[in-house]
C-alpha atoms as a PDB file:
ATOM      1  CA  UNK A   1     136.238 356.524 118.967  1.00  0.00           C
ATOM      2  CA  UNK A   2     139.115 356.311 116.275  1.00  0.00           C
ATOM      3  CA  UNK A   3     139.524 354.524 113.277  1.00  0.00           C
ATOM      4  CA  UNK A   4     143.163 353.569 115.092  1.00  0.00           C
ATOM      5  CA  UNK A   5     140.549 351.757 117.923  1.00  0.00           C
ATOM      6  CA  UNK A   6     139.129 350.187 115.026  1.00  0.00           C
ATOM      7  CA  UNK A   7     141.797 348.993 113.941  1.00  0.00           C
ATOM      8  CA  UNK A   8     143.523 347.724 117.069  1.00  0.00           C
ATOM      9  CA  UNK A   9     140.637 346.217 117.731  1.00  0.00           C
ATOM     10  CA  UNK A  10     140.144 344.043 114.448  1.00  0.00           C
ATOM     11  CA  UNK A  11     143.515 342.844 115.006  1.00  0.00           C
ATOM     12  CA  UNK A  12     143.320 341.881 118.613  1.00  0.00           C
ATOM     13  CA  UNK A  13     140.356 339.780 117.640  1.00  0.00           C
ATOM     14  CA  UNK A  14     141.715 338.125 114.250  1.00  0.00           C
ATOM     15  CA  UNK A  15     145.183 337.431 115.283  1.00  0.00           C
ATOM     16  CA  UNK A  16     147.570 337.242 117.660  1.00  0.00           C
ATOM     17  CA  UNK A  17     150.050 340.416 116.890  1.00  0.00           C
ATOM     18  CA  UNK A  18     150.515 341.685 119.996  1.00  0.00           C
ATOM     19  CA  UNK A  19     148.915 345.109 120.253  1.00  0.00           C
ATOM     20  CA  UNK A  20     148.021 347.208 123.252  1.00  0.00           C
ATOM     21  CA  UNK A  21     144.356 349.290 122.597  1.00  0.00           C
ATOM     22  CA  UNK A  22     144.066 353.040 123.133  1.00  0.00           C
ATOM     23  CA  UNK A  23     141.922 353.490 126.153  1.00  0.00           C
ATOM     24  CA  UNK A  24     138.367 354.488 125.210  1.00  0.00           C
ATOM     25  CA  UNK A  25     135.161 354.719 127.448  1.00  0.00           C
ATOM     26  CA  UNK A  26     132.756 352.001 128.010  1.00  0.00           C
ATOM     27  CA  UNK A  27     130.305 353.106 126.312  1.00  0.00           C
ATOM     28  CA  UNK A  28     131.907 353.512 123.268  1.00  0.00           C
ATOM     29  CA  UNK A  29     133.241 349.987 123.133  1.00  0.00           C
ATOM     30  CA  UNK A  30     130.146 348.620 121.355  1.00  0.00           C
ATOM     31  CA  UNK A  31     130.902 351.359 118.471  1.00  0.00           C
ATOM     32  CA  UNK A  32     134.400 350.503 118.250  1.00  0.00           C
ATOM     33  CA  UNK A  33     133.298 346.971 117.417  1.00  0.00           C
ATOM     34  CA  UNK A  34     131.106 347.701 115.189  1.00  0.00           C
ATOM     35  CA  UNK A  35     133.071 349.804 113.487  1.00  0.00           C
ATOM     36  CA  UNK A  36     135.918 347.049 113.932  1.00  0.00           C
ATOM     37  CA  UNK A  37     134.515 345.159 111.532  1.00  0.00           C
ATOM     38  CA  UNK A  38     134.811 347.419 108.583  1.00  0.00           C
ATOM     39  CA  UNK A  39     138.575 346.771 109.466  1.00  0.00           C
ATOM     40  CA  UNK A  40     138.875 343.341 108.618  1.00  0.00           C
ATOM     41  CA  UNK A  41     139.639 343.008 105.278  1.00  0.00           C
ATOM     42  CA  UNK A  42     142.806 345.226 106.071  1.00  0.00           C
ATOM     43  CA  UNK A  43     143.746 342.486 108.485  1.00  0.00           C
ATOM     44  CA  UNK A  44     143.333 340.080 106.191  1.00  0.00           C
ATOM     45  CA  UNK A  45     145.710 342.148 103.188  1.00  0.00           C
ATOM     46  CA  UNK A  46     147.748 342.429 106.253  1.00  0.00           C
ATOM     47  CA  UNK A  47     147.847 338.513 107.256  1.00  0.00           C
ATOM     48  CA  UNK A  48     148.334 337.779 103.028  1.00  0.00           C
ATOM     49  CA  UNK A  49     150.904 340.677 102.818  1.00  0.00           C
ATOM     50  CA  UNK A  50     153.127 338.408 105.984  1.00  0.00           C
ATOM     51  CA  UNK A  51     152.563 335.096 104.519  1.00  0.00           C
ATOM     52  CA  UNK A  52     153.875 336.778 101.210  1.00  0.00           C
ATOM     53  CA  UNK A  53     156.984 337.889 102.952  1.00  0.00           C
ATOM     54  CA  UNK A  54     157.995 334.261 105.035  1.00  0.00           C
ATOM     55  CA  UNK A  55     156.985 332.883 101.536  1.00  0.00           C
ATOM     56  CA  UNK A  56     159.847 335.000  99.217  1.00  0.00           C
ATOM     57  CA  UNK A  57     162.264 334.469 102.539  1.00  0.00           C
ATOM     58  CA  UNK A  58     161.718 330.583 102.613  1.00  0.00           C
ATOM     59  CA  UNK A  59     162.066 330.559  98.740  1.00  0.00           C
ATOM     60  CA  UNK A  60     165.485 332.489  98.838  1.00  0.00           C
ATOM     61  CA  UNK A  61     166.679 330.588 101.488  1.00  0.00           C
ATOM     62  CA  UNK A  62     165.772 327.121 100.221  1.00  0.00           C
ATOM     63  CA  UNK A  63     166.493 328.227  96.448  1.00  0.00           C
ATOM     64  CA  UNK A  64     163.318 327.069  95.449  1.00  0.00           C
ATOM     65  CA  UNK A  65     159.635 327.976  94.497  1.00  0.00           C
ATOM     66  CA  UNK A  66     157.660 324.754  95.398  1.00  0.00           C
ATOM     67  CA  UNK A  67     158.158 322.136  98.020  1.00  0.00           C
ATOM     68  CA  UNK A  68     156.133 320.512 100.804  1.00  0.00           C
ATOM     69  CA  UNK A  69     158.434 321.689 103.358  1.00  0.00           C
ATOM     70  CA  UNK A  70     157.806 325.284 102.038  1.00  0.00           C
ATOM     71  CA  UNK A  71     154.453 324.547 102.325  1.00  0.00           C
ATOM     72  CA  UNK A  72     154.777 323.576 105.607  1.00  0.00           C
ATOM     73  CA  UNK A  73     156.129 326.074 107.395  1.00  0.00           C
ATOM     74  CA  UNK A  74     154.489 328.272 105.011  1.00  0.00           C
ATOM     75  CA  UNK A  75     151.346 327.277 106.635  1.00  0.00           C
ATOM     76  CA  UNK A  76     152.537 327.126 110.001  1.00  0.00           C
ATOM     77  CA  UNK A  77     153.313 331.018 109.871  1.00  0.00           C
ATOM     78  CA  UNK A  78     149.638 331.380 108.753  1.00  0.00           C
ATOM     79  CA  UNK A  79     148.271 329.305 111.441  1.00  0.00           C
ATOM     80  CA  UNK A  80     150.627 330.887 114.063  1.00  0.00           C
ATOM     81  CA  UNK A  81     149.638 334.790 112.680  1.00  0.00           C
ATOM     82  CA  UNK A  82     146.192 333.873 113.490  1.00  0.00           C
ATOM     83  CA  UNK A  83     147.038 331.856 116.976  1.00  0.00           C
ATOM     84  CA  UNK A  84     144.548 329.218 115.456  1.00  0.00           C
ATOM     85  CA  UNK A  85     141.722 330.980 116.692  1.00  0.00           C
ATOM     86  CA  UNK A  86     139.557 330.345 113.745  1.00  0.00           C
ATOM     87  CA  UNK A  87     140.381 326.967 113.684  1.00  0.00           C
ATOM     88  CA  UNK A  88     139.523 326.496 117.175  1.00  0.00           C
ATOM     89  CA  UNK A  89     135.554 328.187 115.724  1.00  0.00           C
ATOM     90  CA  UNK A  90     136.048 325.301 113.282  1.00  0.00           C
ATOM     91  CA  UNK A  91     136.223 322.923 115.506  1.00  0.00           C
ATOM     92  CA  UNK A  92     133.515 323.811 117.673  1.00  0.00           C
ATOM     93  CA  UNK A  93     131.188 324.287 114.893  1.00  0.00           C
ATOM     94  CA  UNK A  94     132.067 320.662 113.725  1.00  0.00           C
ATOM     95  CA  UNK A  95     132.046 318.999 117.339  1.00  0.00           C
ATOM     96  CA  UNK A  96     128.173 321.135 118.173  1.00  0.00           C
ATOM     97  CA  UNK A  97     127.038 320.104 114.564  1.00  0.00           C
ATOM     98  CA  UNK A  98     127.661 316.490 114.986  1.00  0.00           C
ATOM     99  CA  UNK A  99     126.551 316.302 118.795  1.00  0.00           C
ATOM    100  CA  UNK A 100     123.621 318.916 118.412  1.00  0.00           C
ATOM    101  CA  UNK A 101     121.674 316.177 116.429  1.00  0.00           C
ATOM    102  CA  UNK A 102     119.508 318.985 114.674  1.00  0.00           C
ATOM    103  CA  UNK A 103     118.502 320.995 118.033  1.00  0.00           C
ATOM    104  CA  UNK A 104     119.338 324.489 118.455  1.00  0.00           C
ATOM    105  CA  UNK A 105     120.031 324.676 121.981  1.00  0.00           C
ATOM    106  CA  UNK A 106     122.551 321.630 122.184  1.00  0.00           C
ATOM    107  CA  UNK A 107     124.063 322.855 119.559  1.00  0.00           C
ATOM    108  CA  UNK A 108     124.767 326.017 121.020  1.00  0.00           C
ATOM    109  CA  UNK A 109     125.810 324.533 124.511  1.00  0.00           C
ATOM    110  CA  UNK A 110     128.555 322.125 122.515  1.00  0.00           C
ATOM    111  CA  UNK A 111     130.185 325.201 121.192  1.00  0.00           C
ATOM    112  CA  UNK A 112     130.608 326.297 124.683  1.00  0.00           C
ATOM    113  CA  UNK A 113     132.478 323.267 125.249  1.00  0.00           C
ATOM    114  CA  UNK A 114     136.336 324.069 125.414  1.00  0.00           C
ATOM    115  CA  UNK A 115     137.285 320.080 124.830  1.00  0.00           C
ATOM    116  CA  UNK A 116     137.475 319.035 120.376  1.00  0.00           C
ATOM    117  CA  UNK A 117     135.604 315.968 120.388  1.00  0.00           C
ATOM    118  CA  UNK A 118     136.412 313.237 117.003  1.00  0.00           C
ATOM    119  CA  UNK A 119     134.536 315.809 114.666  1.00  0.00           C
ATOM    120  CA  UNK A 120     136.690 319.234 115.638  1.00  0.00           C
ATOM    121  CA  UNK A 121     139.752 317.183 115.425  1.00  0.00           C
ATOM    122  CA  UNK A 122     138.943 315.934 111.817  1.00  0.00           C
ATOM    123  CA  UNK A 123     137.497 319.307 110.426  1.00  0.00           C
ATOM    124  CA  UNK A 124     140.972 321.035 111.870  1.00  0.00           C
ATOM    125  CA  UNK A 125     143.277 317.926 110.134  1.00  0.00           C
ATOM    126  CA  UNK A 126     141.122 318.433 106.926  1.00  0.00           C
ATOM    127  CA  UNK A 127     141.132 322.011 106.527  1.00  0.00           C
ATOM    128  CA  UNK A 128     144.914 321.552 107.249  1.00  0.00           C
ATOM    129  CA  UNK A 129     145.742 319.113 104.915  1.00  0.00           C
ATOM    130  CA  UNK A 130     143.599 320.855 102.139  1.00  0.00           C
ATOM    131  CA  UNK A 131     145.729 323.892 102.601  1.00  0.00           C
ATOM    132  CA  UNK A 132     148.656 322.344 103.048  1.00  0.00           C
ATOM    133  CA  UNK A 133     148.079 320.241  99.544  1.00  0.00           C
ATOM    134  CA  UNK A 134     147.472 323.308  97.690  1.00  0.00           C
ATOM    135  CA  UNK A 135     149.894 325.607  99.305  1.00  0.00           C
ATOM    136  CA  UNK A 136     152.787 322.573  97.934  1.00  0.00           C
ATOM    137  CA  UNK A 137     151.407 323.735  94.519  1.00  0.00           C
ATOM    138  CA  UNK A 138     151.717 326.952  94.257  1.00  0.00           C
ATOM    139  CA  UNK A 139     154.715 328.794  92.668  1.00  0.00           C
ATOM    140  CA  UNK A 140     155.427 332.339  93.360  1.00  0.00           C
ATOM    141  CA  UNK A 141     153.198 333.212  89.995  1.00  0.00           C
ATOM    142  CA  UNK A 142     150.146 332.786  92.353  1.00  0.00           C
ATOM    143  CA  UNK A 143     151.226 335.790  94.762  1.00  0.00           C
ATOM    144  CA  UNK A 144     148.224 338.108  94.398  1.00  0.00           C
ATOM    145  CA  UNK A 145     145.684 335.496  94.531  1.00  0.00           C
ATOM    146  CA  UNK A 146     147.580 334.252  98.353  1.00  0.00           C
ATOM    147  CA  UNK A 147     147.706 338.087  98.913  1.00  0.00           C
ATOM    148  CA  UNK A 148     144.173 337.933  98.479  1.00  0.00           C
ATOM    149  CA  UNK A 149     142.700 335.242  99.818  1.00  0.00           C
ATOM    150  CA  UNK A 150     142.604 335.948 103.447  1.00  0.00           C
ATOM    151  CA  UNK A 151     140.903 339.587 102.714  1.00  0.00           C
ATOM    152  CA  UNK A 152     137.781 337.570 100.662  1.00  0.00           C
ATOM    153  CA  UNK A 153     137.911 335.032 103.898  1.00  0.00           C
ATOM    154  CA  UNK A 154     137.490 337.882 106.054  1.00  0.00           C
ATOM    155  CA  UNK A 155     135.248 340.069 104.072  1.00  0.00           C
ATOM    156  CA  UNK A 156     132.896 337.413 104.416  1.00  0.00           C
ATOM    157  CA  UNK A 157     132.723 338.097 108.067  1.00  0.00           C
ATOM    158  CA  UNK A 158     131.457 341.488 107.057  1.00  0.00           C
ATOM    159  CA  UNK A 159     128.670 340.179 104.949  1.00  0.00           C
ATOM    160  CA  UNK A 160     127.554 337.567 107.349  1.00  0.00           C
ATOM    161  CA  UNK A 161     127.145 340.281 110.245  1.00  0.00           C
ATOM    162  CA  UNK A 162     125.336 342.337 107.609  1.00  0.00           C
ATOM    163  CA  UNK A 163     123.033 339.994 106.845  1.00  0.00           C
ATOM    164  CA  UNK A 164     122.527 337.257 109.553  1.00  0.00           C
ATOM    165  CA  UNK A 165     121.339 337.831 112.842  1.00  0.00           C
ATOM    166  CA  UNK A 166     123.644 336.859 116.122  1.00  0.00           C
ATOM    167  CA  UNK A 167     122.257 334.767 118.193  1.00  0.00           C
ATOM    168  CA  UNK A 168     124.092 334.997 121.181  1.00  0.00           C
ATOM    169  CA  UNK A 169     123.507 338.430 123.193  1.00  0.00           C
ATOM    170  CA  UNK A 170     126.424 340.026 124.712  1.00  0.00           C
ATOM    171  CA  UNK A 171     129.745 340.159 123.800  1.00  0.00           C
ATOM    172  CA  UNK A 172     131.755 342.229 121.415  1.00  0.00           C
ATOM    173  CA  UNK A 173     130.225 339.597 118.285  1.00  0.00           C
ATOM    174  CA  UNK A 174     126.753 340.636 119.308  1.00  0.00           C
ATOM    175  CA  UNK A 175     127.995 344.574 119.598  1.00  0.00           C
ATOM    176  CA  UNK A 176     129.582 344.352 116.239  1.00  0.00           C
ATOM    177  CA  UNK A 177     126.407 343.467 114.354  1.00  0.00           C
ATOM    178  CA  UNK A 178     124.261 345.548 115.841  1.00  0.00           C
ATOM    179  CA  UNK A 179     126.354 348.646 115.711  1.00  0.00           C
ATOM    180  CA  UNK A 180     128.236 347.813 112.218  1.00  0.00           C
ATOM    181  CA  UNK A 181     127.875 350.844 110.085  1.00  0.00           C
ATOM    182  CA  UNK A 182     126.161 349.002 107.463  1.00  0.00           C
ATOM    183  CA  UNK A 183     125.943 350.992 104.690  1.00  0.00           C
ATOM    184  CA  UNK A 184     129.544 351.988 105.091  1.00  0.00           C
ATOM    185  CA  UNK A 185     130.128 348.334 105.067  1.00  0.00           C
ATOM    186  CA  UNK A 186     128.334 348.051 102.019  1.00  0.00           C
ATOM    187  CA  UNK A 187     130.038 350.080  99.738  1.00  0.00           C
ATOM    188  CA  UNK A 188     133.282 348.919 101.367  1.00  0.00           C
ATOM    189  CA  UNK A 189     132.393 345.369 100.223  1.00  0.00           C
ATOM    190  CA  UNK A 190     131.607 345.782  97.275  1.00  0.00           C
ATOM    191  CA  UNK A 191     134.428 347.949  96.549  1.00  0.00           C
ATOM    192  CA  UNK A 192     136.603 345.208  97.312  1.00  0.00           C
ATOM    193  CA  UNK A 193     135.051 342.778  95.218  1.00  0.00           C
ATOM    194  CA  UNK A 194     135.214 344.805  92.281  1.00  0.00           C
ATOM    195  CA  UNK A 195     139.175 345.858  92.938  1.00  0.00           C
ATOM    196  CA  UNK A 196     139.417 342.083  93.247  1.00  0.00           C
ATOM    197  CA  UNK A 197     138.005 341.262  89.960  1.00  0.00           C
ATOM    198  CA  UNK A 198     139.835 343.986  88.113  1.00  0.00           C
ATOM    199  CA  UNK A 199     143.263 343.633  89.571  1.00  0.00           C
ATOM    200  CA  UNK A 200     143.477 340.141  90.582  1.00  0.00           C
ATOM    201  CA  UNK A 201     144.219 337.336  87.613  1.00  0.00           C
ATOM    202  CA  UNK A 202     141.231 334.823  87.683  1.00  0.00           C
ATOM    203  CA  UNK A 203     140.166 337.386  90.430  1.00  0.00           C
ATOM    204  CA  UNK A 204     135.937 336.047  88.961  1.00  0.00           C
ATOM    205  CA  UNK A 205     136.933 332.922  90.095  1.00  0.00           C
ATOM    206  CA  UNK A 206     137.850 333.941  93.626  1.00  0.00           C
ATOM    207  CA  UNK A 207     134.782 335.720  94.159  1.00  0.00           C
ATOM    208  CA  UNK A 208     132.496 333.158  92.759  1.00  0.00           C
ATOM    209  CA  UNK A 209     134.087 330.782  95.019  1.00  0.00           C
ATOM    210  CA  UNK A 210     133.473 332.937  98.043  1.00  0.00           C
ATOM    211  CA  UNK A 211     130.198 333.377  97.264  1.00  0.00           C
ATOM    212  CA  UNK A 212     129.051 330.038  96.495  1.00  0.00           C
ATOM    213  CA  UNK A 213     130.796 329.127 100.021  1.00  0.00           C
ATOM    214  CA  UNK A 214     129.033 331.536 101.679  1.00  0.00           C
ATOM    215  CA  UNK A 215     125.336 330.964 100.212  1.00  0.00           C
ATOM    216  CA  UNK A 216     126.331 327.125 101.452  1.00  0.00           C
ATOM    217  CA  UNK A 217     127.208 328.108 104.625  1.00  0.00           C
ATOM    218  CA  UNK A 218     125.025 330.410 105.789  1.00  0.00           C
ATOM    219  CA  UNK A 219     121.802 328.452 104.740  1.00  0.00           C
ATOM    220  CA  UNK A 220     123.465 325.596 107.160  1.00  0.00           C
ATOM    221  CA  UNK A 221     123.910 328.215 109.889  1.00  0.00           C
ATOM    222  CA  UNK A 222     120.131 329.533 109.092  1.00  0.00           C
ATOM    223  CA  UNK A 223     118.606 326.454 108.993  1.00  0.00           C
ATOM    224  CA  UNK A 224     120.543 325.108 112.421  1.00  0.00           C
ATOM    225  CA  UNK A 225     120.942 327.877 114.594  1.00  0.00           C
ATOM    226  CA  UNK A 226     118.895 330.885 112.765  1.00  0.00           C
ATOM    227  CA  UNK A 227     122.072 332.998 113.183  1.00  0.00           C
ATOM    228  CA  UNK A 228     125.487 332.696 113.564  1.00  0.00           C
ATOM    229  CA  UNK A 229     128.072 333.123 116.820  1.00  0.00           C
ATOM    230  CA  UNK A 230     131.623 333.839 117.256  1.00  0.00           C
ATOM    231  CA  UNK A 231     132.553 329.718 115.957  1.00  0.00           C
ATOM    232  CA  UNK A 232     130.491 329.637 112.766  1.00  0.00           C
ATOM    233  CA  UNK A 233     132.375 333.135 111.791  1.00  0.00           C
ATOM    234  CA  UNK A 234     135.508 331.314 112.543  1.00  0.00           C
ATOM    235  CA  UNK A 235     134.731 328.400 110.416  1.00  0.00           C
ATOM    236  CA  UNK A 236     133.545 330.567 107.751  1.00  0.00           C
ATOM    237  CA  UNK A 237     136.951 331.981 107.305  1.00  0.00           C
ATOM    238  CA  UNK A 238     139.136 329.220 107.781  1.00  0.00           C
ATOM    239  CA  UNK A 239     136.586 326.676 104.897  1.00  0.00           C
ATOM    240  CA  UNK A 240     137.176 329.935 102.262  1.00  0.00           C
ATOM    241  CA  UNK A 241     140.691 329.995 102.786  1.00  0.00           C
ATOM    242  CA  UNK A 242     140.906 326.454 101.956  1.00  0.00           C
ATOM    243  CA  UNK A 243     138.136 326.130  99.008  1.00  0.00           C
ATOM    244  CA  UNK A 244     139.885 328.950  97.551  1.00  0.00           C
ATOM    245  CA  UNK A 245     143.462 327.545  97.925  1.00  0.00           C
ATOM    246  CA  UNK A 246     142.201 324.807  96.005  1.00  0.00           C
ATOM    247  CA  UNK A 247     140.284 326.814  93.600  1.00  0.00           C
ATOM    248  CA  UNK A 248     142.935 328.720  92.012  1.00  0.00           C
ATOM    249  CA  UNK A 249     145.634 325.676  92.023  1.00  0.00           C
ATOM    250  CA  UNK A 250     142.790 323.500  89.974  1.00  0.00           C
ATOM    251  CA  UNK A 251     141.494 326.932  87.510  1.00  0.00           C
ATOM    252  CA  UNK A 252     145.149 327.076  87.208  1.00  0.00           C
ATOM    253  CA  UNK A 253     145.641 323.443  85.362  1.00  0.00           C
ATOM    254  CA  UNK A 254     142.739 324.229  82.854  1.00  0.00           C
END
């Protein structure tokens, strides 16, 4: 195993740049994901560092810093980088908590379901318009914190498989937590955090706001499904990218 594996790996899983992975034997596959994981935070400076990029080009070519149409294809890059696979999580997690009515096993047999019933649907439009709202806000003086922002929603992917069991068994989610070099992953996190907070202006407020999110959300995942699965991890990420959005646009007016 390589950390190049790694690598490839995180971003076959996170987004949709097409990549081919090394070969490697099967039984090294569940230490590749495990050690995956450690990689995506680099995805995500990677995802911020693009959206970055389409954002200067859009401003140079439009000759302007803020604008809903920016916005808007501003966020369509983002959704496209990613192939809308966490959104797709979202919705699932939103259709299986509605439907589950409070019972484990439903709920874990509606997130199998490839059809968005009325609650996927709205969670996507919301999350959507959320981000979308505060993206048509931003002026290019916000670039670190967008540059940001999808590391913290994927470094929170870390921390859940660190600290929350997966309750599905098989699959390269279950592999990941159980063979995720955790104390590695430790240091790695909070490494991040801290070059967040140092570097990053109102970079506090970003990681209070990931944390409170992910206190919330993991206590809904605990309480529901005693774990999480591939759908809640995807939700996870896509709700911090948009309570953060709108975090640093409203710190921003006090």
């Amino acid at each position: 195993m390589s950390a190049l594996q790694a690598l490839i790996t995180a971003l076959q899983l996170l987004t949709r740049i097409p990549l081919r992975l090394p070969r490697y034997s099967t039984a090294n596959q569940a230490a590749v994901a495990g050690w995956s994981v450690l990689f995506y935070p680099v995805v995500g400076l990677l995802i911020g560092g693009l959206l970055l990029l389409v954002w200067w080009l859009l401003q140079v070519v439009a000759n302007s810093e803020v604008s809903l149409l920016l916005a808007g294809l501003l966020l369509l890059c983002w959704v496209s980088i990613t192939g809308a696979l966490h959104l797709d999580g979202l919705a699932d997690s939103a259709d299986a908590w509605l439907g589950g009515f409070g019972d484990r096993e439903r709920t874990l047999a509606i997130m199998k379901d490839p059809y968005a019933g009325p609650a996927g649907v709205t969670a996507i439009v919301v999350i959507l318009l959320l981000k979308f709202a505060a993206l048509g806000e931003m002026t290019w003086a916000f670039w670190p914190q967008l540059l940001v922002i999808p590391v913290l929603a994927r470094l929170q992917v870390m921390l859940l498989f660190l600290t929350t069991s997966y309750v599905r068994s098989g699959g390269m989610g279950s592999a990941a937590t159980e063979h995720l070099p955790r104390k590695t992953a430790w240091v790695w996190l909070l490494l991040i955090a801290a070059a967040v907070i140092v570097f990053i202006d109102t970079g506090w407020v970003l990681i209070i706001g990931t944390v409170v999110v992910f206190i919330v959300l993991r206590a809904i995942m605990q309480q529901r499904l005693g774990g999480t699965t591939g759908d809640t991890a995807g939700a996870l990420i896509e709700i911090t990218e948009a309570v953060l959005l709108c975090v640093i646009v409203l710190s921003s007016e006090f």
